[in-house]
C-alpha atoms as a PDB file:
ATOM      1  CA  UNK A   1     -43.408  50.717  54.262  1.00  0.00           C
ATOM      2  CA  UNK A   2     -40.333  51.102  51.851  1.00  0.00           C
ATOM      3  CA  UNK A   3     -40.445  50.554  48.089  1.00  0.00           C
ATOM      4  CA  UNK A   4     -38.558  47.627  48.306  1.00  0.00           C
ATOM      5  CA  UNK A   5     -40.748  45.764  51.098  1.00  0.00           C
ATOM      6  CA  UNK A   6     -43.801  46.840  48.785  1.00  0.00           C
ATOM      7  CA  UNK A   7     -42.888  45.267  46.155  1.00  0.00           C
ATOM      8  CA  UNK A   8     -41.562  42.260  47.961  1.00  0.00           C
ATOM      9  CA  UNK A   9     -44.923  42.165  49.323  1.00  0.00           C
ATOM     10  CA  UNK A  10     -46.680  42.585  45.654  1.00  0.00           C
ATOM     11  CA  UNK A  11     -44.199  39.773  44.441  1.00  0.00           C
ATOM     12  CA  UNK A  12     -45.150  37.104  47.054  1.00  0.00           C
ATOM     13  CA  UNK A  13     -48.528  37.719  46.576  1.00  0.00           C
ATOM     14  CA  UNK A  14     -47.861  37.502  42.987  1.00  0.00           C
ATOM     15  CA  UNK A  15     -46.727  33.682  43.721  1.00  0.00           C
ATOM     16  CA  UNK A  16     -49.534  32.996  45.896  1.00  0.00           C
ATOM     17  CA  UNK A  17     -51.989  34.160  43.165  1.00  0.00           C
ATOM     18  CA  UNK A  18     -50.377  31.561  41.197  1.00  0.00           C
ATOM     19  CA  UNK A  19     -50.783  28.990  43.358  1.00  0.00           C
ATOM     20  CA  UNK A  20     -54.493  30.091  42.935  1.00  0.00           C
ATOM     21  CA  UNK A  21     -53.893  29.151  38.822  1.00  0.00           C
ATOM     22  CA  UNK A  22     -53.105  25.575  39.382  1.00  0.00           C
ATOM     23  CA  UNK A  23     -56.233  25.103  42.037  1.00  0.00           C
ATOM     24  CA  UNK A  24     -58.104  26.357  39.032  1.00  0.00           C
ATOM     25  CA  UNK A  25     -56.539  24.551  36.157  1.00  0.00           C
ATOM     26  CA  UNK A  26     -56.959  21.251  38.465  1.00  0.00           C
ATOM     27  CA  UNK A  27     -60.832  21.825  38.994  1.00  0.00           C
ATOM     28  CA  UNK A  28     -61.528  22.740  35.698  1.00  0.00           C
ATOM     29  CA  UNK A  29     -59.487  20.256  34.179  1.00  0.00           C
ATOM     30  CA  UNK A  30     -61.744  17.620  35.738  1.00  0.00           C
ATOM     31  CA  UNK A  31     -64.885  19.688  35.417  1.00  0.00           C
ATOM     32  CA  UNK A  32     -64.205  19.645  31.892  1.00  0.00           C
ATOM     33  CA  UNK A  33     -63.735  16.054  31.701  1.00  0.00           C
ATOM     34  CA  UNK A  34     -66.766  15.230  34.392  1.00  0.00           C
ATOM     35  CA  UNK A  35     -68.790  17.281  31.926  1.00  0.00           C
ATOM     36  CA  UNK A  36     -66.761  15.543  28.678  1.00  0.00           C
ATOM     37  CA  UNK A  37     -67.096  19.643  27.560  1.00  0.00           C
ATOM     38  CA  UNK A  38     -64.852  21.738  28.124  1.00  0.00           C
ATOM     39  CA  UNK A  39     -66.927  24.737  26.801  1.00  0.00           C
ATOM     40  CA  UNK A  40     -69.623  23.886  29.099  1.00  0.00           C
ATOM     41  CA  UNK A  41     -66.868  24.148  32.487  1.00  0.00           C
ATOM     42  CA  UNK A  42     -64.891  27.080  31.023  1.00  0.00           C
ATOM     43  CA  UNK A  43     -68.620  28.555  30.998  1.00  0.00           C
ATOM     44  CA  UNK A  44     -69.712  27.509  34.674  1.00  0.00           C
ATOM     45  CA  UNK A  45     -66.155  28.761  35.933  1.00  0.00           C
ATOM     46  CA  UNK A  46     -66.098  31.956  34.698  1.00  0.00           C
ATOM     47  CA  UNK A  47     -69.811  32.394  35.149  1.00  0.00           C
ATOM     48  CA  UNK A  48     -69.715  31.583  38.779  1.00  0.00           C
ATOM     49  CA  UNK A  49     -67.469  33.874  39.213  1.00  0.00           C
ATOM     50  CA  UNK A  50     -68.979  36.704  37.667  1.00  0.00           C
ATOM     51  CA  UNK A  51     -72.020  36.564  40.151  1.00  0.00           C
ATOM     52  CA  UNK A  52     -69.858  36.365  43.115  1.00  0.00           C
ATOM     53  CA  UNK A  53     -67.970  40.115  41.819  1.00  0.00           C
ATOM     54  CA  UNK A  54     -71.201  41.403  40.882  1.00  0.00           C
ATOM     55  CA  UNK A  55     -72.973  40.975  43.928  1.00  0.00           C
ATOM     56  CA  UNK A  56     -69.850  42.266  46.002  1.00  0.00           C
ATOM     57  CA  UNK A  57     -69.120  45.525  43.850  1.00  0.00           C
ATOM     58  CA  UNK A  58     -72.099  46.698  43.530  1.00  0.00           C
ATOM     59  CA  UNK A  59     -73.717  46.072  46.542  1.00  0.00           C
ATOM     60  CA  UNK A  60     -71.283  48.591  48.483  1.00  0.00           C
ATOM     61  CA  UNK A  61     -71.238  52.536  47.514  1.00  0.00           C
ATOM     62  CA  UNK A  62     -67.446  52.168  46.805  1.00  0.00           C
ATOM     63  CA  UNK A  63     -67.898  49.746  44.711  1.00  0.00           C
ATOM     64  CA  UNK A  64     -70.348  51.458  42.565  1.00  0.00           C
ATOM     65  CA  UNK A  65     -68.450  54.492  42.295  1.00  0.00           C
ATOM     66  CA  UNK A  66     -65.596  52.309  41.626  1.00  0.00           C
ATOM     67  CA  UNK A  67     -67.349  51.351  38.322  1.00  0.00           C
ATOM     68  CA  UNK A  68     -69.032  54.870  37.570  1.00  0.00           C
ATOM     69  CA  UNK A  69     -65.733  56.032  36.930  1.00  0.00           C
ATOM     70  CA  UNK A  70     -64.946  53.703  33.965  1.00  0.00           C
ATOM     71  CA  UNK A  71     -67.160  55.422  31.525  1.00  0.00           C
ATOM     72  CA  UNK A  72     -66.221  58.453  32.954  1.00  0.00           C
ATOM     73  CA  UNK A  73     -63.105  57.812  31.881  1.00  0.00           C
ATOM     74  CA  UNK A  74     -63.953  56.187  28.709  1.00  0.00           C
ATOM     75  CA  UNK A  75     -65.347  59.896  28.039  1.00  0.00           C
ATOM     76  CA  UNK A  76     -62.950  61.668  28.874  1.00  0.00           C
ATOM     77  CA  UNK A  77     -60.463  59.964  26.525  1.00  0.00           C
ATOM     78  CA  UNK A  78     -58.539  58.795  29.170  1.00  0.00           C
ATOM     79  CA  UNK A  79     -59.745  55.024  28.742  1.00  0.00           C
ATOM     80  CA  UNK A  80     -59.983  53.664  25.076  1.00  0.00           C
ATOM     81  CA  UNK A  81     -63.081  50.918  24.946  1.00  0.00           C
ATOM     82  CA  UNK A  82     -60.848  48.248  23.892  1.00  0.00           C
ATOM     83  CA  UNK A  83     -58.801  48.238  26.750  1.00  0.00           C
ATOM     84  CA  UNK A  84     -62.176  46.388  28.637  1.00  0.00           C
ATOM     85  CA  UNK A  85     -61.008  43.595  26.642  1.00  0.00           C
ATOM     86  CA  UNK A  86     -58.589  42.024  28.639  1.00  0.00           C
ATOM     87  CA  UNK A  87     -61.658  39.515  29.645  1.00  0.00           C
ATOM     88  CA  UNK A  88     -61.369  38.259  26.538  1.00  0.00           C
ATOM     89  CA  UNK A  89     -57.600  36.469  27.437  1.00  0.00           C
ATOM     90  CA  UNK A  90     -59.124  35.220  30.642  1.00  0.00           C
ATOM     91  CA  UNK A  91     -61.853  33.543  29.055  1.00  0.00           C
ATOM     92  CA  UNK A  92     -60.086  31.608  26.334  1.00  0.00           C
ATOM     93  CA  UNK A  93     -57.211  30.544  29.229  1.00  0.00           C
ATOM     94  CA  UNK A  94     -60.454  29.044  31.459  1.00  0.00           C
ATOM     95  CA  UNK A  95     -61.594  27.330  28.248  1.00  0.00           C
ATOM     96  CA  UNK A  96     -57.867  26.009  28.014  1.00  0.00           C
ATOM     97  CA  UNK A  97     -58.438  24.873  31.075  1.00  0.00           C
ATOM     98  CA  UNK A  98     -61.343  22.912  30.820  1.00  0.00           C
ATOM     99  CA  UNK A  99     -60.204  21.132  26.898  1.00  0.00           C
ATOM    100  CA  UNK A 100     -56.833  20.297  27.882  1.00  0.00           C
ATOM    101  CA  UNK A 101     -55.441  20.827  31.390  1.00  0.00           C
ATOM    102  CA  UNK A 102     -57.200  16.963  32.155  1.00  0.00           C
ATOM    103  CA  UNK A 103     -55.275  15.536  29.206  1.00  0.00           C
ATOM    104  CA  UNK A 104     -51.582  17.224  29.542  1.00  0.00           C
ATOM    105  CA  UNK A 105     -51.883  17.164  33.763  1.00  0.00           C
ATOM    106  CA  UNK A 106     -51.388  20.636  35.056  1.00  0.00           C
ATOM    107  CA  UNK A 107     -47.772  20.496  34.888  1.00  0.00           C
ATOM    108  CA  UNK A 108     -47.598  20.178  31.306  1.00  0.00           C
ATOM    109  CA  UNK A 109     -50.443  22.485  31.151  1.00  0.00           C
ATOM    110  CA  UNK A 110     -48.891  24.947  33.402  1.00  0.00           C
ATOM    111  CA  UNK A 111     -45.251  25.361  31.721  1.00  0.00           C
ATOM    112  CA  UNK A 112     -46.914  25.453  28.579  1.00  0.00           C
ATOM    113  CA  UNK A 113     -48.943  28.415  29.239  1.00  0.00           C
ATOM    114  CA  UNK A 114     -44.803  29.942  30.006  1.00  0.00           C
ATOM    115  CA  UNK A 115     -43.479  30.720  26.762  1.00  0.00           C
ATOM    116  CA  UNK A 116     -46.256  33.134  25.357  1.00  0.00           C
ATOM    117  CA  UNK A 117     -46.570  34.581  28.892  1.00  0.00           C
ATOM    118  CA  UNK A 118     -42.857  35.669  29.526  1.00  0.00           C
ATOM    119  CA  UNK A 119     -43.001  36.798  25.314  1.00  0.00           C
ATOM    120  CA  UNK A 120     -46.056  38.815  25.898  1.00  0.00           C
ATOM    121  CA  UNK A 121     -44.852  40.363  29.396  1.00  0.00           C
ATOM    122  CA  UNK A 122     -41.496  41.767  27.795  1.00  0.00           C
ATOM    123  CA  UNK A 123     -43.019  43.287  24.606  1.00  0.00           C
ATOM    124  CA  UNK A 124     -45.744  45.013  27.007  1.00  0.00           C
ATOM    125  CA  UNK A 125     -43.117  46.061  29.353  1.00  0.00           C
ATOM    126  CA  UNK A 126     -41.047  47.392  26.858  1.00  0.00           C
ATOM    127  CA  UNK A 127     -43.267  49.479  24.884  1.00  0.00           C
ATOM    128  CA  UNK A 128     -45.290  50.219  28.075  1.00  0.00           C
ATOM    129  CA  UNK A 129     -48.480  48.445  26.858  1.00  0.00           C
ATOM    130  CA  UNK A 130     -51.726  50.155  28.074  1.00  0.00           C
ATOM    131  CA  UNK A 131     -50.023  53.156  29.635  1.00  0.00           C
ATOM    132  CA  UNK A 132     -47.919  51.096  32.301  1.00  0.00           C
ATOM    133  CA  UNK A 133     -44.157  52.533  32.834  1.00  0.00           C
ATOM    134  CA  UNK A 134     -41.767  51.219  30.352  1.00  0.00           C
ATOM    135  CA  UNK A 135     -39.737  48.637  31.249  1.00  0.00           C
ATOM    136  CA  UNK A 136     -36.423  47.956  28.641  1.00  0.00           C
ATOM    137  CA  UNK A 137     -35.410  44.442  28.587  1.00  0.00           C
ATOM    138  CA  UNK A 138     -32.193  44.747  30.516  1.00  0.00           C
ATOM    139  CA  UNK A 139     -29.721  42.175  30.637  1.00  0.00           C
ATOM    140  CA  UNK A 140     -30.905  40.921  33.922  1.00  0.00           C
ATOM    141  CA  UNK A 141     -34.530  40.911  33.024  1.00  0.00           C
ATOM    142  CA  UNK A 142     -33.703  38.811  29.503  1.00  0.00           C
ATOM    143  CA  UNK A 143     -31.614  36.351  31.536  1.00  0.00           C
ATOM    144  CA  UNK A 144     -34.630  36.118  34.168  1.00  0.00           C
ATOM    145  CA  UNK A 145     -36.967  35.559  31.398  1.00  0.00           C
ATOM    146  CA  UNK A 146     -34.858  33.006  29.419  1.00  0.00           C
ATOM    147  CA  UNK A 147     -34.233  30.756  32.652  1.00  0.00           C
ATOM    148  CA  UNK A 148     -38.085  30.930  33.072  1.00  0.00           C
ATOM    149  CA  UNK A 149     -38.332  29.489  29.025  1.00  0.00           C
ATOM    150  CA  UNK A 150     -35.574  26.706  29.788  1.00  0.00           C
ATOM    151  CA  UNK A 151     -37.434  25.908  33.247  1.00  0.00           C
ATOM    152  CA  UNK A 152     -40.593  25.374  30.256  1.00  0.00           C
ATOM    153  CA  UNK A 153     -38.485  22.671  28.270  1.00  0.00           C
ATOM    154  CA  UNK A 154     -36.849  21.258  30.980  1.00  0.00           C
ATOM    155  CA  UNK A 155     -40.132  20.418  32.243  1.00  0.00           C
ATOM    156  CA  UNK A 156     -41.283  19.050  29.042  1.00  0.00           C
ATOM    157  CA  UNK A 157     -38.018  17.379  27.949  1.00  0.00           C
ATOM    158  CA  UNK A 158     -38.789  14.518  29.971  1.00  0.00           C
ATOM    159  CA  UNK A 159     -42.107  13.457  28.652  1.00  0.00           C
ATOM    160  CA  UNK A 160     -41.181  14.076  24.810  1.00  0.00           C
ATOM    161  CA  UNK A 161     -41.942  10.142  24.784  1.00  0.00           C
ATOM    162  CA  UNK A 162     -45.082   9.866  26.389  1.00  0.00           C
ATOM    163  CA  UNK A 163     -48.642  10.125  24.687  1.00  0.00           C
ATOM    164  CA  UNK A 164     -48.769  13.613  25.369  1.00  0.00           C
ATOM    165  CA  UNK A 165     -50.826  15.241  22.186  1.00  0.00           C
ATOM    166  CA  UNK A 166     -48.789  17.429  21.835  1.00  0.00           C
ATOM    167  CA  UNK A 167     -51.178  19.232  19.282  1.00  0.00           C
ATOM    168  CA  UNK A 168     -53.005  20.070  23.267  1.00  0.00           C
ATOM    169  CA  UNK A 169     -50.020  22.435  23.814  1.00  0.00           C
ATOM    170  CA  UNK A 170     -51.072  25.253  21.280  1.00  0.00           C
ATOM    171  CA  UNK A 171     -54.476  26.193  23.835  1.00  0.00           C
ATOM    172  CA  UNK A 172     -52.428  27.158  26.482  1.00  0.00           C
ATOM    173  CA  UNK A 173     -49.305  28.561  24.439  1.00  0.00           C
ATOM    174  CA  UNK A 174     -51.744  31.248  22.832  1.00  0.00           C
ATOM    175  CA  UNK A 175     -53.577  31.434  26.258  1.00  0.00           C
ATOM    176  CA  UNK A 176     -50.020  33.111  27.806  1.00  0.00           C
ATOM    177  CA  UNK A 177     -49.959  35.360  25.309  1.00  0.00           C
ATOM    178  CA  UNK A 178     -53.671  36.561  26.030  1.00  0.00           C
ATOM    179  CA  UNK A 179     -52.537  36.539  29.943  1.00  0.00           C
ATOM    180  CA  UNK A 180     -49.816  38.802  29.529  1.00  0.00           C
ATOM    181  CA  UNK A 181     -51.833  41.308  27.226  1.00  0.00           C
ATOM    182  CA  UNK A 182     -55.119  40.733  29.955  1.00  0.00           C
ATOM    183  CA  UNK A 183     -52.234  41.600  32.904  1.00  0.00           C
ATOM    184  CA  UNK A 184     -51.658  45.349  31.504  1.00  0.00           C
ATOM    185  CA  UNK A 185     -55.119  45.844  30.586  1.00  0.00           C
ATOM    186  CA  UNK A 186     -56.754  44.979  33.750  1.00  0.00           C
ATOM    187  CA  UNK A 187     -53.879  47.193  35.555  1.00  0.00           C
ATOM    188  CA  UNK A 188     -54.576  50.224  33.403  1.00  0.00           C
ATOM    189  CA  UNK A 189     -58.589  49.816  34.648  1.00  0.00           C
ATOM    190  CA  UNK A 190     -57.489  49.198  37.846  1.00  0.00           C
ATOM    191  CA  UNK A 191     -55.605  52.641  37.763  1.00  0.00           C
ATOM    192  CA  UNK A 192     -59.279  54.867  36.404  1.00  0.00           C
ATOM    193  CA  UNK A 193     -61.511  52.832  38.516  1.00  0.00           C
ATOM    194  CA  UNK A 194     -59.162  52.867  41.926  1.00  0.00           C
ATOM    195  CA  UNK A 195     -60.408  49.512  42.612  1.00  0.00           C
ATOM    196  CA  UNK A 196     -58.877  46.200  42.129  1.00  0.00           C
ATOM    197  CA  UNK A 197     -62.209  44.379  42.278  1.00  0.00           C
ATOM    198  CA  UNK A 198     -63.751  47.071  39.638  1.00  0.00           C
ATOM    199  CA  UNK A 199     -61.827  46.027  36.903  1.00  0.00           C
ATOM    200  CA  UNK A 200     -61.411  42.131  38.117  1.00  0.00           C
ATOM    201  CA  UNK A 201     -65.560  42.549  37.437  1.00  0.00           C
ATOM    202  CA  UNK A 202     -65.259  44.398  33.639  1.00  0.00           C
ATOM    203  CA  UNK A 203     -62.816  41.637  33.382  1.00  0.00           C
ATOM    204  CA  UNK A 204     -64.994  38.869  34.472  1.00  0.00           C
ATOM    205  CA  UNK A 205     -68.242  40.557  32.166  1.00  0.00           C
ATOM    206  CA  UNK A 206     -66.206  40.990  29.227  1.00  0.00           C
ATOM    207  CA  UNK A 207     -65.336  36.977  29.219  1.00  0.00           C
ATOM    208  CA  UNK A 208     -69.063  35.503  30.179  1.00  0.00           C
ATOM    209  CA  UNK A 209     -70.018  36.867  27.498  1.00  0.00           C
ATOM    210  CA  UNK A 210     -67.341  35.565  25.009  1.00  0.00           C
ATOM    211  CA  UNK A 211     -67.915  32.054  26.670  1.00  0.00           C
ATOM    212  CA  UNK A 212     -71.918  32.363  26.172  1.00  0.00           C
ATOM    213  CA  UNK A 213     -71.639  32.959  22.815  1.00  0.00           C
ATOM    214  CA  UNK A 214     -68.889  29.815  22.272  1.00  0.00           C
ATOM    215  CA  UNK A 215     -70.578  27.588  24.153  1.00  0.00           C
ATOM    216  CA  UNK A 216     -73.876  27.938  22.474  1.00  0.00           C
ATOM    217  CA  UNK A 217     -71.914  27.145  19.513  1.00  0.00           C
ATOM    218  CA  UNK A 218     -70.414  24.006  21.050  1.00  0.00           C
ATOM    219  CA  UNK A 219     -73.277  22.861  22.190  1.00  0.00           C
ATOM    220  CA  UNK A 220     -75.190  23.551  18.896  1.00  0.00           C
ATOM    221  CA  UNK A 221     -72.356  21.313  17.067  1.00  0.00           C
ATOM    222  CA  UNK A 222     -71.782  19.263  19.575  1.00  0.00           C
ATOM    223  CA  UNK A 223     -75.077  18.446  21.583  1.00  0.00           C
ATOM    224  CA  UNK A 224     -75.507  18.464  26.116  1.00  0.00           C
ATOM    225  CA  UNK A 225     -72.205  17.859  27.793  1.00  0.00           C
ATOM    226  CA  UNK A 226     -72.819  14.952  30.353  1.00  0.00           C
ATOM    227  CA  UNK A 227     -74.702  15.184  33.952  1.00  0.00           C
ATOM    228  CA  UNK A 228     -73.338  17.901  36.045  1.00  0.00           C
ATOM    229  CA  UNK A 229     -70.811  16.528  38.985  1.00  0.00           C
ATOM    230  CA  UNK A 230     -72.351  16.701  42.330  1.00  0.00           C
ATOM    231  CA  UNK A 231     -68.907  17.693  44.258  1.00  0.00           C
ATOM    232  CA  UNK A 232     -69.432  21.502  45.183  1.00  0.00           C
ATOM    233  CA  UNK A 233     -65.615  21.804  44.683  1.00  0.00           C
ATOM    234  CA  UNK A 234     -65.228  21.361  41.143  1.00  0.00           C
ATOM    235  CA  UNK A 235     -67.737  24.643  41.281  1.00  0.00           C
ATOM    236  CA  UNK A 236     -64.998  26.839  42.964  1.00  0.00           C
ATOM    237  CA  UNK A 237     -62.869  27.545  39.918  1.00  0.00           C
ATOM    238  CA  UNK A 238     -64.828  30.703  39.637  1.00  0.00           C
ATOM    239  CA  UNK A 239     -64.217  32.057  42.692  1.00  0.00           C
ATOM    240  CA  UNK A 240     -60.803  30.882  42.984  1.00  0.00           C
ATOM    241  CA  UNK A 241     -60.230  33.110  39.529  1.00  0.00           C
ATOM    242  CA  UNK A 242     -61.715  36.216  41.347  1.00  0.00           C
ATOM    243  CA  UNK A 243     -59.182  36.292  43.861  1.00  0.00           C
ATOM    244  CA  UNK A 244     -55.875  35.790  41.698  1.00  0.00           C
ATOM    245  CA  UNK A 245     -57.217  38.280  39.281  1.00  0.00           C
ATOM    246  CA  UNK A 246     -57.970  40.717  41.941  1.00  0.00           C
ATOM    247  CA  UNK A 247     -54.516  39.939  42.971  1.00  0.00           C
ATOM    248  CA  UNK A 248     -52.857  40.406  39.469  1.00  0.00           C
ATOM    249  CA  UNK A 249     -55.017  43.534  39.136  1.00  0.00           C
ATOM    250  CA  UNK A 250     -53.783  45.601  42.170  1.00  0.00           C
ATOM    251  CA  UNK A 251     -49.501  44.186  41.689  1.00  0.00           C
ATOM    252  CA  UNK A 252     -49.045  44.756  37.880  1.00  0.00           C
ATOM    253  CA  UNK A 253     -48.231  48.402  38.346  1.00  0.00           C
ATOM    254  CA  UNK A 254     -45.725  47.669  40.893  1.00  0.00           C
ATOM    255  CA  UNK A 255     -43.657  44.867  39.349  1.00  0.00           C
ATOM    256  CA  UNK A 256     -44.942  45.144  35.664  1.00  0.00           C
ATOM    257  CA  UNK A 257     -46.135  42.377  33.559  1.00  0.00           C
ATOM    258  CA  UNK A 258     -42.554  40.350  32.908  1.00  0.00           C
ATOM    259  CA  UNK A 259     -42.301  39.991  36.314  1.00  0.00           C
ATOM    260  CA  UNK A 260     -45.707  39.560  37.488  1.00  0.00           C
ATOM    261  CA  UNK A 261     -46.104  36.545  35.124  1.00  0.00           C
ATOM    262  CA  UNK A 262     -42.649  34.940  36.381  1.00  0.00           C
ATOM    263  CA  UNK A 263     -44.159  35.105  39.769  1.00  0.00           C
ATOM    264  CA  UNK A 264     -47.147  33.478  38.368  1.00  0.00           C
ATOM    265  CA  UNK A 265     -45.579  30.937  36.941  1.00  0.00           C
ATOM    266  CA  UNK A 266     -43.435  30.064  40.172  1.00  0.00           C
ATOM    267  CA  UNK A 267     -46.688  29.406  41.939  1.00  0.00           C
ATOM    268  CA  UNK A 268     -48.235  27.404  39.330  1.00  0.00           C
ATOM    269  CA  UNK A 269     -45.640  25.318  39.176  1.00  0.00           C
ATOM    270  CA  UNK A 270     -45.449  24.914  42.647  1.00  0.00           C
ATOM    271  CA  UNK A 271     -49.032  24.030  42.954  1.00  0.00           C
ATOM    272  CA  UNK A 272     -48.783  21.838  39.958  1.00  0.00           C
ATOM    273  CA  UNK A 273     -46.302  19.528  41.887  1.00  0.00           C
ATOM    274  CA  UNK A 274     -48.454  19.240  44.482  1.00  0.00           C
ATOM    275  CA  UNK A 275     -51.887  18.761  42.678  1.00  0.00           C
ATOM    276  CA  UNK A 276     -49.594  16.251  40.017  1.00  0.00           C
ATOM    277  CA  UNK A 277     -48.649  14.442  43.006  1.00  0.00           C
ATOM    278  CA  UNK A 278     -52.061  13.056  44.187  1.00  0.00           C
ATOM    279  CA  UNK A 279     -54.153  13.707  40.841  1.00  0.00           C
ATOM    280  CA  UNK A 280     -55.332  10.352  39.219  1.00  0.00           C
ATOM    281  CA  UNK A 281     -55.778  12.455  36.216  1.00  0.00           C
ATOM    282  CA  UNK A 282     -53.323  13.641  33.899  1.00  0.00           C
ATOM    283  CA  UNK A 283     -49.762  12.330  33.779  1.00  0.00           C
ATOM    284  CA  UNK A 284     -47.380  11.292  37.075  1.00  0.00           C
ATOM    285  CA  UNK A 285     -45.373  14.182  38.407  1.00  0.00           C
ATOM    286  CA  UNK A 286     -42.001  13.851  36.934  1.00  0.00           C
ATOM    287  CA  UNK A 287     -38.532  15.280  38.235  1.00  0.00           C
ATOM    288  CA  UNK A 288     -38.120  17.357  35.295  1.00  0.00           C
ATOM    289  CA  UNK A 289     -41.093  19.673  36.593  1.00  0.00           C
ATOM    290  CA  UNK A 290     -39.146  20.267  40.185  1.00  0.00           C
ATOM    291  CA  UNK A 291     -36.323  20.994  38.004  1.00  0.00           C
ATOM    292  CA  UNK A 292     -38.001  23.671  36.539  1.00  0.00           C
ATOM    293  CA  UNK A 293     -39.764  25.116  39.259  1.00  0.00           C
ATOM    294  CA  UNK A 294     -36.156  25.763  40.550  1.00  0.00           C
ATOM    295  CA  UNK A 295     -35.015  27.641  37.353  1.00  0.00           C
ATOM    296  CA  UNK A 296     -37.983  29.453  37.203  1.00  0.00           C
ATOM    297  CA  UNK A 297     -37.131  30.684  41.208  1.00  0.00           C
ATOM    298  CA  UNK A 298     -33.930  31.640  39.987  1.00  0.00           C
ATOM    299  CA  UNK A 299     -35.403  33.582  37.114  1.00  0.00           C
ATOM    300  CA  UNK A 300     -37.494  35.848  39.128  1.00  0.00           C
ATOM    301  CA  UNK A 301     -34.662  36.299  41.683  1.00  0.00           C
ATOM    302  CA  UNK A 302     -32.569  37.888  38.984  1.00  0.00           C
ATOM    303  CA  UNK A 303     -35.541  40.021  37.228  1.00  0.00           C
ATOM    304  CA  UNK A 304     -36.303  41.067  40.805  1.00  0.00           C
ATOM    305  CA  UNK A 305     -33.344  42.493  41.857  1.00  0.00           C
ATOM    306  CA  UNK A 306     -32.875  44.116  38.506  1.00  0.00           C
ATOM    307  CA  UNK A 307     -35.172  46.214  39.776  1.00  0.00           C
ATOM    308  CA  UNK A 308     -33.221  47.192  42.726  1.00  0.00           C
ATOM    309  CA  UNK A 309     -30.512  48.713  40.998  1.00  0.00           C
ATOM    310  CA  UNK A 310     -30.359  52.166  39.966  1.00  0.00           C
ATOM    311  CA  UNK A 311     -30.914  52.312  36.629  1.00  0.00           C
ATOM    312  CA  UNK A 312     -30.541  55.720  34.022  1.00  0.00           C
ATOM    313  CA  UNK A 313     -33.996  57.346  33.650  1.00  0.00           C
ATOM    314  CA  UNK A 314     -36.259  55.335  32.056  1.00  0.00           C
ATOM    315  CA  UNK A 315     -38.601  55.839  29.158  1.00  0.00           C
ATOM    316  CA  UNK A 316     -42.057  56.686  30.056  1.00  0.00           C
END
């Protein structure tokens, strides 16, 4: 397979992974609201998840080794400790999820989550964050990028007069800043482990136990969310997570984290139309959001084939 049907291939499962976001931020969203506690369905989510990863690495011998060679590498040098962090980003975007995503709709939510993202993927790409390939911000990759930021107030032009609070919008606007970091992170694990799954699990560990430790807070201050939900769907956030991290995990070396989270966002937003289409929750799906799904398309078209064209020698 050539290097441009590779990462063709990385980039449309990129945008299917993101299509996996929105399933997520809809069943959380309403498991957070079910629950009236959003700590409490960040915590199931994530937690759910975990036991699913852990049961599937380590019950095969590559899976084990996959994991054996994280402290290896951690002592060796070759792996600084803090780099197992990225969990930490994916934890407090699930417990975005669950506070607000019910309250903006997972339009709003989505687009929001845009601006921090595309910030965060061009300073890692350009400084080549956690020992990815640097990536300068060429013209076509800033003009990518910037279409993807105007797709994000197109979408939210049009409801600048509804009841939106828009106070809601900072969760999510920090939470794309703590995706894009997460993105390298998780890739550089991926790369000492040699396992996509490997470092989706340190990822998943890392933010089960940030969310414990909240949510036993919360519910200190706060007192027992409400009965659980008896639909077994609003219980597949977790597992939904596993596979678009997985997914995110194994691409980010190919396309970088700019581009990966463009492609993210163009399945997000096409999975928020849908799921803002025949949600009773959140607001109605407005034209403003197809709007921006098209600019953001047209963004990662011209990041994309940036990436075609021969270029000087890059930075490494």
């Amino acid at each position: 397979m050539s290097e441009r049907s590779r990462t063709v291939l990385a980039v449309a499962a990129t945008v299917l992974a993101g299509l996996g976001v929105a399933t997520q931020s809809r069943i959380n969203g309403e498991l957070g609201q079910r629950f009236d506690d959003g700590f409490t369905a960040a915590l199931v989510s994530f937690s759910s998840g975990w036991v699913v990863l852990l049961v599937v690495v380590l019950a095969t011998a590559r899976g084990r080794a996959a994991m054996a060679r994280i402290p290896a590498a951690m002592r060796a040098g070759e792996l600084p400790w803090w780099m197992l962090l990225g969990g930490a980003g994916g934890a407090f975007f699930v417990l975005s999820q669950g506070l607000v995503a019910g309250v903006l709709g997972v339009a709003i939510f989505t687009v929001a989550i845009v601006s921090g993202q595309t910030l965060a993927g061009m300073v890692a790409d350009a400084r080549g964050f956690a020992g990815a390939r640097r990536t300068p911000p060429t013209p076509a990759r800033v003009i990518g990028a910037a279409l993807t930021v105007v797709a994000v107030i197109v979408t939210v032009a049009g409801d600048a007069s509804a009841s939106i609070p828009w106070l809601a919008l900072v969760l999510p606007l920090v939470a794309g800043l703590g995706i894009g970091v997460q993105q390298a992170m998780n890739g550089r694990v991926r790369e000492v482990s040699g396992s996509p799954l490997a470092a989706t699990l340190v990822n998943f560990t890392v933010g089960t136990a940030g969310l414990v430790g909240v949510t036993a807070v919360a519910l200190i201050v706060r007192g027992l969310p409400a009965a659980p939900p008896t639909e077994v769907y609003l219980y597949l956030g977790g597992i939904v997570g596993v596979v678009f991290i997985a997914v995110q995990t194994a691409t980010v070396r190919r396309i970088g984290v700019l581009l990966l989270g463009m492609c993210l966002v163009l399945g997000q937003l096409l999975g928020a139309i849908v799921f803002d289409s025949v949600s009773a929750i959140g607001p109605a799906l407005a034209p403003q959001t197809i709007a921006g799904v098209a600019l953001t398309a047209l963004g990662i078209v011209v990041a994309t084939l940036d990436r075609w064209r021969p270029h000087p020698a890059r930075a490494r």
